[in-house]
C-alpha atoms as a PDB file:
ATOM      1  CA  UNK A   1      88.054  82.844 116.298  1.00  0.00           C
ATOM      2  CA  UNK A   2      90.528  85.375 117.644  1.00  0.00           C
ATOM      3  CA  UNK A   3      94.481  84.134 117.980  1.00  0.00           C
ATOM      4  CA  UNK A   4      95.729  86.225 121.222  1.00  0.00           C
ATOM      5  CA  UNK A   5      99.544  86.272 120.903  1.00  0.00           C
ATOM      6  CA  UNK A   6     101.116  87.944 123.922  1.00  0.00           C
ATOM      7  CA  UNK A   7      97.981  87.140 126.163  1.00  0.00           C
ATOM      8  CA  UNK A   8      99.619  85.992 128.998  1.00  0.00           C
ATOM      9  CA  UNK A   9     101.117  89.583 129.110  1.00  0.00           C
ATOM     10  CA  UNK A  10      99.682  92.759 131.004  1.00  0.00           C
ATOM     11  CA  UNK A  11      97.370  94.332 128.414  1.00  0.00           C
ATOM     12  CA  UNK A  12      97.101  90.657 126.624  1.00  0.00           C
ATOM     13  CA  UNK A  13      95.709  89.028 129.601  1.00  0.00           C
ATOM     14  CA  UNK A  14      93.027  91.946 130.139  1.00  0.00           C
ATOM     15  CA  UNK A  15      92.023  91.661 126.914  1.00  0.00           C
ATOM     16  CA  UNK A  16      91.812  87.628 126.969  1.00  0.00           C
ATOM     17  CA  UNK A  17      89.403  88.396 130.176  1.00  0.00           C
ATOM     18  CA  UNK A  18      87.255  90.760 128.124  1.00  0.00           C
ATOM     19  CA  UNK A  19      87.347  87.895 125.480  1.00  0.00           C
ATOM     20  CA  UNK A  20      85.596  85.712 127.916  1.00  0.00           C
ATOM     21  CA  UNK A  21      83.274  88.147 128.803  1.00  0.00           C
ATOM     22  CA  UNK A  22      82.087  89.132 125.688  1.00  0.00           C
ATOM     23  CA  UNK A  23      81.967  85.019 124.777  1.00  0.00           C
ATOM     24  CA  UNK A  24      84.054  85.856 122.020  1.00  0.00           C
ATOM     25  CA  UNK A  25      86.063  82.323 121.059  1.00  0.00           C
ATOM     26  CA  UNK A  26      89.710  82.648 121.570  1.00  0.00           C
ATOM     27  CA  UNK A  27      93.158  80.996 122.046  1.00  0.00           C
ATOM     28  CA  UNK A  28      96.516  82.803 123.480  1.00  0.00           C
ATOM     29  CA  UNK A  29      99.842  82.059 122.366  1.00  0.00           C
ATOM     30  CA  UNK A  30     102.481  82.984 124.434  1.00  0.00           C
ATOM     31  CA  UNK A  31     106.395  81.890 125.149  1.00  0.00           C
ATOM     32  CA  UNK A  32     105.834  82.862 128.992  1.00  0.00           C
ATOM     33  CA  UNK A  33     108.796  84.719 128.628  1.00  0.00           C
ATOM     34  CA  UNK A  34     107.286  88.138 129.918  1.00  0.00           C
ATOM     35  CA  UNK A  35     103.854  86.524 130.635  1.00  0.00           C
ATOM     36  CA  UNK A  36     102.237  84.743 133.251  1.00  0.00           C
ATOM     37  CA  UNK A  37     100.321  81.296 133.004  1.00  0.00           C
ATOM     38  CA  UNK A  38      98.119  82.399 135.930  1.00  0.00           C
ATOM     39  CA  UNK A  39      96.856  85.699 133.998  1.00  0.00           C
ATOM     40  CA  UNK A  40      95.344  83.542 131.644  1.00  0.00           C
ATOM     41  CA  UNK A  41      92.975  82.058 133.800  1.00  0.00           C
ATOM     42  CA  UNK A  42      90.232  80.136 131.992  1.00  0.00           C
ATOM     43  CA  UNK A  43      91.150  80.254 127.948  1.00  0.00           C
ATOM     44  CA  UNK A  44      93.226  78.523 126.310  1.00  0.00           C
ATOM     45  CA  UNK A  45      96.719  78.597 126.464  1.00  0.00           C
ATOM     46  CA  UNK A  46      99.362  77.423 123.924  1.00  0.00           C
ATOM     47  CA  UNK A  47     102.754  78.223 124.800  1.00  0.00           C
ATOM     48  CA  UNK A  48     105.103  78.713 121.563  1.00  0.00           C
ATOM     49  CA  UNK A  49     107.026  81.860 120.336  1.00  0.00           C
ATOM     50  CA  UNK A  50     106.413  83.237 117.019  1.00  0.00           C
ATOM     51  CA  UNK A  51     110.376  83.414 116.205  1.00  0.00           C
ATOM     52  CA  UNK A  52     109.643  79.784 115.637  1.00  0.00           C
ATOM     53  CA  UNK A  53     107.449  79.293 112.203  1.00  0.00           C
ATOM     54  CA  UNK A  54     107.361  76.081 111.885  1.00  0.00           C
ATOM     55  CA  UNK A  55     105.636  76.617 115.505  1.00  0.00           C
ATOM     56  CA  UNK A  56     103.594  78.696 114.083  1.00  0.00           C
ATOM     57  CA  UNK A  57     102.733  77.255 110.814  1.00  0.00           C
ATOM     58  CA  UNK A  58     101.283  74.265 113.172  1.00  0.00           C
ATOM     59  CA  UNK A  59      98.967  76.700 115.141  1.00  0.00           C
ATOM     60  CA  UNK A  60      97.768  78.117 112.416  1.00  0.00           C
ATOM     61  CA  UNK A  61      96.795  74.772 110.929  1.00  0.00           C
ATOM     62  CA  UNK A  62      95.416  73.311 113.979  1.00  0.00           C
ATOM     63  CA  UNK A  63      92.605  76.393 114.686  1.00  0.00           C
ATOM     64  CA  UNK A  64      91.372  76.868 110.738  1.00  0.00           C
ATOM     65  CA  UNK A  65      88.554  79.087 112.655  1.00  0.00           C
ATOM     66  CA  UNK A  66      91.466  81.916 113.016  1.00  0.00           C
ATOM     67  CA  UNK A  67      90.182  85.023 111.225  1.00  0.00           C
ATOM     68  CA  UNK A  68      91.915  88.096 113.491  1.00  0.00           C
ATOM     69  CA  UNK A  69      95.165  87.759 115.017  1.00  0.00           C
ATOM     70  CA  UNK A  70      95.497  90.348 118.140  1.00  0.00           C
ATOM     71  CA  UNK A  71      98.802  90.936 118.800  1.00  0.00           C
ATOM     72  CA  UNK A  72     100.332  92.314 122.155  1.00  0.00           C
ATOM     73  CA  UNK A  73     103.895  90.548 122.391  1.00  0.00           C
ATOM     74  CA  UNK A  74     106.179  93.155 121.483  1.00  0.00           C
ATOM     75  CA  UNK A  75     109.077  94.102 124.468  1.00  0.00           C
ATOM     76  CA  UNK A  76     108.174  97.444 125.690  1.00  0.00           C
ATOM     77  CA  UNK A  77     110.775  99.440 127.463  1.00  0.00           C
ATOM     78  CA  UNK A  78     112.169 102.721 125.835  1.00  0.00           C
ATOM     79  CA  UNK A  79     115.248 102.243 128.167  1.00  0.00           C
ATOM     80  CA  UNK A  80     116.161  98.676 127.399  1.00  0.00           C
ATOM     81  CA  UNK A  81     115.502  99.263 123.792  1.00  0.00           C
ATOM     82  CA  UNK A  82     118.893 101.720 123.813  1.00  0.00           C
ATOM     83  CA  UNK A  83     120.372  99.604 125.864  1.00  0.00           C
ATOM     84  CA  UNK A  84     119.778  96.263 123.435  1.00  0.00           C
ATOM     85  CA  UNK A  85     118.465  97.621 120.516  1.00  0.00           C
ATOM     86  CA  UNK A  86     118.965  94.135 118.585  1.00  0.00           C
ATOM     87  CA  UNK A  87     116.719  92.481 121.067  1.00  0.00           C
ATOM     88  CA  UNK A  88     113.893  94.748 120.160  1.00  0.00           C
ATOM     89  CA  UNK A  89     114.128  94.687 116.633  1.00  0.00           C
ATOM     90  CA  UNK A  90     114.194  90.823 116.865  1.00  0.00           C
ATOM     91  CA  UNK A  91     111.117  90.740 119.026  1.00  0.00           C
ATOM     92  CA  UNK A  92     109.094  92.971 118.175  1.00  0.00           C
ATOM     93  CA  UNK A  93     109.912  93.342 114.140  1.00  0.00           C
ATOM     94  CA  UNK A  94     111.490  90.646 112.733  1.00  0.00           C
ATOM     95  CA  UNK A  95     109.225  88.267 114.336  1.00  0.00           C
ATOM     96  CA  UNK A  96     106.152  90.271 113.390  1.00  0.00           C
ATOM     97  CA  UNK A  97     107.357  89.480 109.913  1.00  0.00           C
ATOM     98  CA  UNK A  98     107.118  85.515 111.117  1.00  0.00           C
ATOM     99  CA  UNK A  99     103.794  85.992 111.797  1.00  0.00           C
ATOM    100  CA  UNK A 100     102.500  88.138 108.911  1.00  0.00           C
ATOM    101  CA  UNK A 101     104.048  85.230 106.328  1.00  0.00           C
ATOM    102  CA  UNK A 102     102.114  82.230 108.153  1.00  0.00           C
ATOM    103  CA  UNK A 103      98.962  84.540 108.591  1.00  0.00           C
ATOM    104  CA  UNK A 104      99.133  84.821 104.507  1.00  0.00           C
ATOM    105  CA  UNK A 105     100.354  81.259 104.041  1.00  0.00           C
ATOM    106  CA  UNK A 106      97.151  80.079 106.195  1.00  0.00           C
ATOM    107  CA  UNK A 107      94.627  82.506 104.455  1.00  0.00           C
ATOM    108  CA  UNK A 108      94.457  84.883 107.589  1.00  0.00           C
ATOM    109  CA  UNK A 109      93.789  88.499 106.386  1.00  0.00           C
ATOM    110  CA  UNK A 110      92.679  90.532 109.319  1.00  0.00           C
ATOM    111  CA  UNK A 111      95.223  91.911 111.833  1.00  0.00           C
ATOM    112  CA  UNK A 112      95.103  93.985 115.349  1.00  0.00           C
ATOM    113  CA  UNK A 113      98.579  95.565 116.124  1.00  0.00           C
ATOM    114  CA  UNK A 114      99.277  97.175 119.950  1.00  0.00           C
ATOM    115  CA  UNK A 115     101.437  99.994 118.235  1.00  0.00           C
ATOM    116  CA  UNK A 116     102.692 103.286 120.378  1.00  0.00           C
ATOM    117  CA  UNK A 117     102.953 107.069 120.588  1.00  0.00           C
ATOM    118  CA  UNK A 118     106.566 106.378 121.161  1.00  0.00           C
ATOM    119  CA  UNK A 119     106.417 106.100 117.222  1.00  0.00           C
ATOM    120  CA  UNK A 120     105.857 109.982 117.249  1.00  0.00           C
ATOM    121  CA  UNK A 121     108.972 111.079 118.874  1.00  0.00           C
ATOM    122  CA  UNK A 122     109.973 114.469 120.187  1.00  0.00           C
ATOM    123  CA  UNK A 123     105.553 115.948 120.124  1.00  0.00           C
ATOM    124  CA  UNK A 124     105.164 119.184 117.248  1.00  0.00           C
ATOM    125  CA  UNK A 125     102.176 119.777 118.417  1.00  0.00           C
ATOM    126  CA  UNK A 126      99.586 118.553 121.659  1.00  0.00           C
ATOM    127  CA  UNK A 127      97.591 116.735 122.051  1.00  0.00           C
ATOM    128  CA  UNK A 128      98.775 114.368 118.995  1.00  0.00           C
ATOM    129  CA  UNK A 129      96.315 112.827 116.729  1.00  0.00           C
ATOM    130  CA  UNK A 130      96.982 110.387 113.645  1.00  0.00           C
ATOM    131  CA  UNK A 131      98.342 112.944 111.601  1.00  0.00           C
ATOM    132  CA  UNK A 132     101.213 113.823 113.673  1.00  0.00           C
ATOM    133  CA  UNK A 133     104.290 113.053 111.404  1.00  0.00           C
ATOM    134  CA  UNK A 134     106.087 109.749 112.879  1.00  0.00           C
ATOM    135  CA  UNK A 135     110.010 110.436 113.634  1.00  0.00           C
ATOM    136  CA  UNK A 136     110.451 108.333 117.082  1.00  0.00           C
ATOM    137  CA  UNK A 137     113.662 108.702 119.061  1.00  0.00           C
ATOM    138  CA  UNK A 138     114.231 105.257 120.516  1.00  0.00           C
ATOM    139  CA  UNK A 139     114.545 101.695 119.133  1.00  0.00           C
ATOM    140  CA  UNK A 140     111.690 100.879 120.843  1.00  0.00           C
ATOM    141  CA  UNK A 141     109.213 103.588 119.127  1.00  0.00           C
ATOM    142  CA  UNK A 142     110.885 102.643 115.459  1.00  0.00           C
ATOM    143  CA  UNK A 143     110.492  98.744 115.830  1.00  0.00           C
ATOM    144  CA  UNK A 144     106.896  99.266 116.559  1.00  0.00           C
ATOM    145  CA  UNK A 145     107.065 102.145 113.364  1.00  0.00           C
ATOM    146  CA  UNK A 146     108.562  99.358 110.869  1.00  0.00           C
ATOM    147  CA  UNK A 147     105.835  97.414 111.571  1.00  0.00           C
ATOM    148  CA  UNK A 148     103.190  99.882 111.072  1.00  0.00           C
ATOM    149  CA  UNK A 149     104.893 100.313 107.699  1.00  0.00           C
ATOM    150  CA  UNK A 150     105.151  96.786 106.882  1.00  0.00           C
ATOM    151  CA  UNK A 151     101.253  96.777 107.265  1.00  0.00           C
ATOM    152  CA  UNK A 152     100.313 100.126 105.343  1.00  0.00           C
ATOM    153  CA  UNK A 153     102.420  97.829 102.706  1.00  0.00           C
ATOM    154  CA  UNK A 154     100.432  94.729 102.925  1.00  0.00           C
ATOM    155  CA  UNK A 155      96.826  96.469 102.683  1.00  0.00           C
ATOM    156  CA  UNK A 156      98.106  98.579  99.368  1.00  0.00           C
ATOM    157  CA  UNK A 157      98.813  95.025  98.380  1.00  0.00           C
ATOM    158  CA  UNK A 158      95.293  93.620  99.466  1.00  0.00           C
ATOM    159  CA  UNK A 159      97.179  90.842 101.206  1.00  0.00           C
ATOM    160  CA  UNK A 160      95.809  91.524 105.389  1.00  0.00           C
ATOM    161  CA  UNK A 161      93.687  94.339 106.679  1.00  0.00           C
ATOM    162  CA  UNK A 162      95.024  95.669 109.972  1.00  0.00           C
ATOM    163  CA  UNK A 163      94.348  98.183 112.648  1.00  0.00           C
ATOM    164  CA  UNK A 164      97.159  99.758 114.368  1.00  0.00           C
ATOM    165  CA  UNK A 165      96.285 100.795 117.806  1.00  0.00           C
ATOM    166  CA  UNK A 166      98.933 103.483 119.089  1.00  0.00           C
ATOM    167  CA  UNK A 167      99.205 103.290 123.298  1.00  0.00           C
ATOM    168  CA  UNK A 168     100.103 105.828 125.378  1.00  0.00           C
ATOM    169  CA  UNK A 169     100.517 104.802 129.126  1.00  0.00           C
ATOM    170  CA  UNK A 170      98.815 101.778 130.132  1.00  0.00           C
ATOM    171  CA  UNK A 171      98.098 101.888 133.579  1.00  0.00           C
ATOM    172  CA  UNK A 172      95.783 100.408 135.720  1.00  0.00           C
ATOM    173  CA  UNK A 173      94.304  96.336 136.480  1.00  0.00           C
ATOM    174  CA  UNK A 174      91.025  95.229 136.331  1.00  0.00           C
ATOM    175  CA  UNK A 175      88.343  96.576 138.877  1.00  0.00           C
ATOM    176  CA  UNK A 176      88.134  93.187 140.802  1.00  0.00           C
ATOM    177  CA  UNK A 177      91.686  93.317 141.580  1.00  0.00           C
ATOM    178  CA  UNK A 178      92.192  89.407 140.297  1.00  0.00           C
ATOM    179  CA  UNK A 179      94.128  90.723 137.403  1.00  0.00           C
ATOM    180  CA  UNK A 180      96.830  93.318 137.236  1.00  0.00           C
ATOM    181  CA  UNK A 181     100.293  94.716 135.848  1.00  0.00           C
ATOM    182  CA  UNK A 182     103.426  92.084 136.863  1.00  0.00           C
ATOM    183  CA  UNK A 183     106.575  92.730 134.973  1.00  0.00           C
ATOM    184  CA  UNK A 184     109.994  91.789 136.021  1.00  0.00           C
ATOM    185  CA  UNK A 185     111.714  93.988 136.611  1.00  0.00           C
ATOM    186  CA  UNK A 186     108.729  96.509 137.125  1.00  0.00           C
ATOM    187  CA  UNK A 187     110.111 100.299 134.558  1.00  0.00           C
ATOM    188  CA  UNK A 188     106.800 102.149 134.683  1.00  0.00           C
ATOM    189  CA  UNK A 189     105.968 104.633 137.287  1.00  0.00           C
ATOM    190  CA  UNK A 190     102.700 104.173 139.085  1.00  0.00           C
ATOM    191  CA  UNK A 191     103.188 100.585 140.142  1.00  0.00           C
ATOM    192  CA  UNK A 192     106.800 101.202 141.227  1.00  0.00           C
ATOM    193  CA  UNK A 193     105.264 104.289 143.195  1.00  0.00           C
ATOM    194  CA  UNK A 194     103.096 101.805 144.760  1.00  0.00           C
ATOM    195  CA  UNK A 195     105.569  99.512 145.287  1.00  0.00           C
ATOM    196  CA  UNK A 196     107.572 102.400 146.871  1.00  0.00           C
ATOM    197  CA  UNK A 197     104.365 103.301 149.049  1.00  0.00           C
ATOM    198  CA  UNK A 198     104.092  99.503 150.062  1.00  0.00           C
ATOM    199  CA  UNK A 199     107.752  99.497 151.258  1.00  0.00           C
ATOM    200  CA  UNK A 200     108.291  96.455 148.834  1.00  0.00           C
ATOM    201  CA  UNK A 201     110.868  98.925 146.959  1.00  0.00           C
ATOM    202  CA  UNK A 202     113.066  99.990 149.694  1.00  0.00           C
ATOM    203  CA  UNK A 203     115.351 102.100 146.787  1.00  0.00           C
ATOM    204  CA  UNK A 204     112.374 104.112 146.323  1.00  0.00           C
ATOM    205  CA  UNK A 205     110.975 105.457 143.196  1.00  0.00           C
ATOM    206  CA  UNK A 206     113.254 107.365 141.013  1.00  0.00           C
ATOM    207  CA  UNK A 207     112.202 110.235 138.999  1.00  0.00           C
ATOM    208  CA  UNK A 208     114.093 110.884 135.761  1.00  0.00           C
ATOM    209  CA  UNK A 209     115.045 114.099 135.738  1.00  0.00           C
ATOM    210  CA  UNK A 210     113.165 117.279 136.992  1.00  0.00           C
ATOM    211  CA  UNK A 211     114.306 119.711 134.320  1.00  0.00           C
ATOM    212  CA  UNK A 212     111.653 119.283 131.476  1.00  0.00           C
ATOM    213  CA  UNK A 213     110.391 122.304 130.054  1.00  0.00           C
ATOM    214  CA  UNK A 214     107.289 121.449 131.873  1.00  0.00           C
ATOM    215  CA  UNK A 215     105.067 123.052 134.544  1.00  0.00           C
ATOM    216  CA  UNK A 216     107.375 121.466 137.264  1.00  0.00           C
ATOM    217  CA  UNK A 217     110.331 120.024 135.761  1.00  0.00           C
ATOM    218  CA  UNK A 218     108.915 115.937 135.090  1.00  0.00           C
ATOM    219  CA  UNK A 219     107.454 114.918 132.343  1.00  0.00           C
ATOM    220  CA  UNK A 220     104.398 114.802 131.277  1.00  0.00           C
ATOM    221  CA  UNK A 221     102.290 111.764 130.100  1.00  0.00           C
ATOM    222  CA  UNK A 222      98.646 110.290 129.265  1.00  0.00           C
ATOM    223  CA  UNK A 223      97.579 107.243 131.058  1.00  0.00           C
ATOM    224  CA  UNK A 224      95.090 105.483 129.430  1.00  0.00           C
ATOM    225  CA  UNK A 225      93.391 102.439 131.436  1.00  0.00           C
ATOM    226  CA  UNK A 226      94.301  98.616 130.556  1.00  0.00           C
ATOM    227  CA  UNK A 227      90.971  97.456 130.450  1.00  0.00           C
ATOM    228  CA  UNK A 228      89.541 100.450 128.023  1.00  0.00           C
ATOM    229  CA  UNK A 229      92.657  99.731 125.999  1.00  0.00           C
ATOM    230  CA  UNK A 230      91.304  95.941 125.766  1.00  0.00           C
ATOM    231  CA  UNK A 231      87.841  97.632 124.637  1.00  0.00           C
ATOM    232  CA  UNK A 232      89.376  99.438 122.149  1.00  0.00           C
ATOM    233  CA  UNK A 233      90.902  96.172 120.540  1.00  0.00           C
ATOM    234  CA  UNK A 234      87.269  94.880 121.010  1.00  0.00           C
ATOM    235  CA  UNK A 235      85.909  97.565 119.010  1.00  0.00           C
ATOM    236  CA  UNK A 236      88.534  97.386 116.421  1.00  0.00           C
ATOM    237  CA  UNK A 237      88.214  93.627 115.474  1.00  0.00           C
ATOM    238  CA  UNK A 238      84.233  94.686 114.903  1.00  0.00           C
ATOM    239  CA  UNK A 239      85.471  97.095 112.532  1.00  0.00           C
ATOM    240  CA  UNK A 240      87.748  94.682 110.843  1.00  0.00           C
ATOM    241  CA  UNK A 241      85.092  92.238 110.460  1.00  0.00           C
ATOM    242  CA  UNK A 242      82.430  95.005 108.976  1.00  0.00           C
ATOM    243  CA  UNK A 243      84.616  95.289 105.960  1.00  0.00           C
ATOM    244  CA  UNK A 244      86.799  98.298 107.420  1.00  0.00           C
ATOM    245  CA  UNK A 245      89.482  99.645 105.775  1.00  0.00           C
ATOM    246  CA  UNK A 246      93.327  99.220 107.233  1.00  0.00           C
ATOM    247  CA  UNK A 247      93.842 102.208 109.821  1.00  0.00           C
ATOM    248  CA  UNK A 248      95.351 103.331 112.561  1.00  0.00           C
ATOM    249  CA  UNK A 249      93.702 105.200 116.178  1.00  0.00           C
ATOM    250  CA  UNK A 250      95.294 106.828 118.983  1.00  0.00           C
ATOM    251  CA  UNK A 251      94.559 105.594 122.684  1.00  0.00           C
ATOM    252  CA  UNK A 252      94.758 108.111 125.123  1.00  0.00           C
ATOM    253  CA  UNK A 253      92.863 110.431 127.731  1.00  0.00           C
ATOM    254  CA  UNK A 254      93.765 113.538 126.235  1.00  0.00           C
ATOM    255  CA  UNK A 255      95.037 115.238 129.813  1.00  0.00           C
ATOM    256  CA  UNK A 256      98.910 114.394 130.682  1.00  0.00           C
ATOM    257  CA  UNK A 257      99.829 114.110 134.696  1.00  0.00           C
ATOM    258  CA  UNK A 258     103.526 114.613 135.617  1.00  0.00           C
ATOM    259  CA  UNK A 259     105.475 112.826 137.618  1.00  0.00           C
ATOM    260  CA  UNK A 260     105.058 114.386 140.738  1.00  0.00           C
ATOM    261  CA  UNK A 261     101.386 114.460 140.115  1.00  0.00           C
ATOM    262  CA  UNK A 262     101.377 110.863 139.919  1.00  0.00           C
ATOM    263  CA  UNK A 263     103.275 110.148 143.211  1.00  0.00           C
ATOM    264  CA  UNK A 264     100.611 113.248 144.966  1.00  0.00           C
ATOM    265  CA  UNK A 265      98.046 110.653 143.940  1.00  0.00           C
ATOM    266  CA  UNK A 266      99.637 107.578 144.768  1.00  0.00           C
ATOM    267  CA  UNK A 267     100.098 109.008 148.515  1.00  0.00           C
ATOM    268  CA  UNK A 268      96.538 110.252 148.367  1.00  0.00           C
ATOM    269  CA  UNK A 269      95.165 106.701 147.887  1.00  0.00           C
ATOM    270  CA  UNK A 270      97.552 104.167 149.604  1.00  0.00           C
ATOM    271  CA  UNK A 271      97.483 106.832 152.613  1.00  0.00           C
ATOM    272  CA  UNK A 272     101.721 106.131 152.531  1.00  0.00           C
ATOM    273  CA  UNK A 273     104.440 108.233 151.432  1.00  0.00           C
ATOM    274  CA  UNK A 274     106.261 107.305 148.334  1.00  0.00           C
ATOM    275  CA  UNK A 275     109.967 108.046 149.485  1.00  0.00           C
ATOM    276  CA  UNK A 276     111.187 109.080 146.176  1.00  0.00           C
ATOM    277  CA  UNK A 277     114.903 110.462 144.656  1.00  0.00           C
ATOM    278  CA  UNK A 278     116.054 112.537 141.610  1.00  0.00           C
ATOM    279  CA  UNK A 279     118.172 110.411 139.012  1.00  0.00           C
ATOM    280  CA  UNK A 280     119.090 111.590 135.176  1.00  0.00           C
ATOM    281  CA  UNK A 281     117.426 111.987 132.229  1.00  0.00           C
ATOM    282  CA  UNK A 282     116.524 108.604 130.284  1.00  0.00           C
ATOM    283  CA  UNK A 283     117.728 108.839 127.009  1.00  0.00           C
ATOM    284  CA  UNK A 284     114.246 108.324 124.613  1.00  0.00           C
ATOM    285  CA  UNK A 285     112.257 110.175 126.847  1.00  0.00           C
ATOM    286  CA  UNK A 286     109.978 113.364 125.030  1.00  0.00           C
ATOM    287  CA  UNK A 287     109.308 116.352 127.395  1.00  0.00           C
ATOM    288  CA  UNK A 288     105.118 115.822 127.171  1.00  0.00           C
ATOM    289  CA  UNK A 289     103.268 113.050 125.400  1.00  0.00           C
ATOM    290  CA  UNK A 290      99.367 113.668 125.326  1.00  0.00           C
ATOM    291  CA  UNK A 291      97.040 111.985 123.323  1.00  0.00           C
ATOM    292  CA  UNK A 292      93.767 112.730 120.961  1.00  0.00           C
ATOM    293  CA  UNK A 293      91.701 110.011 120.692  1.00  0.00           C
ATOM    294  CA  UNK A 294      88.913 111.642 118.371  1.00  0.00           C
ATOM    295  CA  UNK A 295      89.178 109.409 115.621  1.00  0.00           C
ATOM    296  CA  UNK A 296      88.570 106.206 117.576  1.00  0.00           C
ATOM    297  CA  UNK A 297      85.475 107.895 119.560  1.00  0.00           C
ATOM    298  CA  UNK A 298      83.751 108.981 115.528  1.00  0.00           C
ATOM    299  CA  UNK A 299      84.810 105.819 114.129  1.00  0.00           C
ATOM    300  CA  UNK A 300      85.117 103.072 116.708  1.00  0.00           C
ATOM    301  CA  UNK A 301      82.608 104.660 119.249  1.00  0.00           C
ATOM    302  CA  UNK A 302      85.102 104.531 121.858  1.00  0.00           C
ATOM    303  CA  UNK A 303      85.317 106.464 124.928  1.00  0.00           C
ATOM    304  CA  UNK A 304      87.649 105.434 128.129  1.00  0.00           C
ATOM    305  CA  UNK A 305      85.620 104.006 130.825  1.00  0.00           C
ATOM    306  CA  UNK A 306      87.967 105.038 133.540  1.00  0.00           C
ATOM    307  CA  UNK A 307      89.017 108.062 132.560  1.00  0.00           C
ATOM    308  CA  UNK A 308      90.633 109.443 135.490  1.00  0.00           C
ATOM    309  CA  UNK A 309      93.780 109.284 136.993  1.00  0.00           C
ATOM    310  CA  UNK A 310      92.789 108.047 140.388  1.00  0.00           C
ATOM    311  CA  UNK A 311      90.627 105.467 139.374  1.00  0.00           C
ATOM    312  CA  UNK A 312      93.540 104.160 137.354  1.00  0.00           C
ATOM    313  CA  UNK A 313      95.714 104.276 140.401  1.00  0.00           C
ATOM    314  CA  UNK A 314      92.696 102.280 142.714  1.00  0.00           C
ATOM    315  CA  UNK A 315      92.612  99.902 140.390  1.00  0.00           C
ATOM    316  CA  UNK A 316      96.116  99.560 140.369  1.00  0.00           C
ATOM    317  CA  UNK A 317      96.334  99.966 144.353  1.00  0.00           C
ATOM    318  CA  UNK A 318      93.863  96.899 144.400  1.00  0.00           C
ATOM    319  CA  UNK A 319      95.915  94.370 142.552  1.00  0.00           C
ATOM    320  CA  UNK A 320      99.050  95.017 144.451  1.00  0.00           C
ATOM    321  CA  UNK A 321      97.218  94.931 147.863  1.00  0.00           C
ATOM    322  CA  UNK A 322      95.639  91.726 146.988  1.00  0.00           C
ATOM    323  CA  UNK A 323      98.705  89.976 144.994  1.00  0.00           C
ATOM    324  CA  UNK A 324     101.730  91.786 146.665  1.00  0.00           C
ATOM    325  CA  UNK A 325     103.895  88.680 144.461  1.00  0.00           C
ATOM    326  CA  UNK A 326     102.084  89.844 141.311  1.00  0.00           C
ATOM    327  CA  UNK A 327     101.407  86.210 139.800  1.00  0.00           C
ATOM    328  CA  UNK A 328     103.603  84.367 141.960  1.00  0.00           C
ATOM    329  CA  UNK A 329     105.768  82.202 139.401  1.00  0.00           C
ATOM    330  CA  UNK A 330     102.559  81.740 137.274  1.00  0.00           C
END
């Protein structure tokens, strides 16, 4: 049995659906703090917060099937990581940690971590692969880096076997639209282009900066679909199970779109303009961030299903057209 924690979340609940699909037993836990009850449709919900072990300790002893822990509850934003960097390494270390000691306590020895590219910083090189040498420039990228750390220590140690799974942009919902990307407040780009488009965001979008050394001044990033990303955690508990050895993979497309590329598509799907202004330069934010995801295709067999950047948008279109309240107050 899998433990989802964070599946009421935006990748979380995408992989919880793929879950059911594959008729893989499962059970989320979630606080519902940055989730939605709704998203987790037909599993299994138990709402608790792994800050609280005792909490823990009792899930752990009430589903003894529990042999992989997926976990996808981290806080996410680059921005509100400088902002409140103590909130992030709370959330998404310190109670990592939580969970890591009750896994052990309850015999649990097999781990899936949603890591990041933002733990490579400032790139060296494109597009980056698992070699790149790890020196992120936000809290954000070096909470999810401790971690990483924390688990290359516990496999040395023989104590859990993990697989670290290093994002770069999720994007994207699920193809029938019933599922999609709800966050409040809303920080990445193509659904508040969208939102822009749909007149929802009367602000408009605001691009961060335009003088990047990059082909027209906005960065540059690799959006990866949510529901391949869920494959990829699919994939890696299979590997987990097989015996395989504590690793990590890069997620990405290998092609980066800038921001003005993004809104160009937007447009060219909703059929709206995206009324858009120039603001400054996020602190946190590299130039160009491009993935390689070689080692996952030769040792996970993975390959993106929706690899392009209008398909991502559809999707994406399709959720917000049919749920223009995300979730509601699911």
């Amino acid at each position: 049995m899998i433990l989802v924690i964070g599946g009421a979340g935006y990748i979380g609940s995408h992989m919880v659906r793929l879950l059911r699909e594959s008729g893989e037993p499962h059970v989320v836990l979630d606080n519902l703090e940055r989730g939605h009850r709704a998203a987790v449709q037909g599993s299994r919900l138990i709402v608790g917060d792994l800050r609280n072990r005792s909490q823990l300790d009792d899930v752990f002893r009430s589903l003894s099937k529990i042999d992989v822990v997926m976990h996808f509850a981290a806080y996410t934003y680059v921005g509100e990581s400088v902002q409140d960097p103590l909130a992030y390494w709370h959330n998404n270390t310190s109670a990592v940690i939580n969970l890591l000691l009750s896994m052990k306590e309850h015999g649990v020895r097999q781990f899936v971590f949603s890591s990041t590219c933002a733990t490579f910083g400032e790139p060296e090189y494109l597009p980056l692969d698992e070699r790149h040498p790890q020196r992120p420039i936000s809290p954000y990228g070096q909470t999810k880096l401790a971690v990483e750390r924390i688990l290359d220590d516990l496999s040395q140690s023989g104590e859990i076997r993990s697989v670290a799974l290093r994002y770069f942009n999720a994007a994207g919902a699920h193809p029938s639209g019933e599922i999609g990307e709800d966050h409040r407040p809303e920080a990445h780009l193509i659904p508040n282009a969208i939102f822009a488009a749909m007149g929802t965001k009367p602000e408009g979008l605001t691009i961060f900066g335009d003088d990047y050394d990059t082909p027209d001044g906005t960065c540059l990033r690799d959006y990866i679909h949510v529901c391949d990303l869920a494959d990829a955690h699919l994939r890696a508990v299979k590997y987990l199970r097989d015996g395989g050895a504590s690793t990590s993979f890069n997620l990405g497309n290998g092609n980066g779109y800038s921001i003005r590329e993004v809104i160009a598509a937007v447009e060219a799907i909703t059929q709206r303009p995206v009324p858009h202004q120039l603001g400054p330069r996020r602190p946190g934010d590299p130039a160009r961030l491009i993935g390689s995801s070689e080692k996952a295709l030769r040792e996970l067999g993975w390959q993106p299903e929706f690899p392009s950047l209008r398909t991502i948008i559809d999707h994406a279109w399709r959720w917000h057209s049919m749920h223009p309240n995300g979730y509601g107050n699911g």
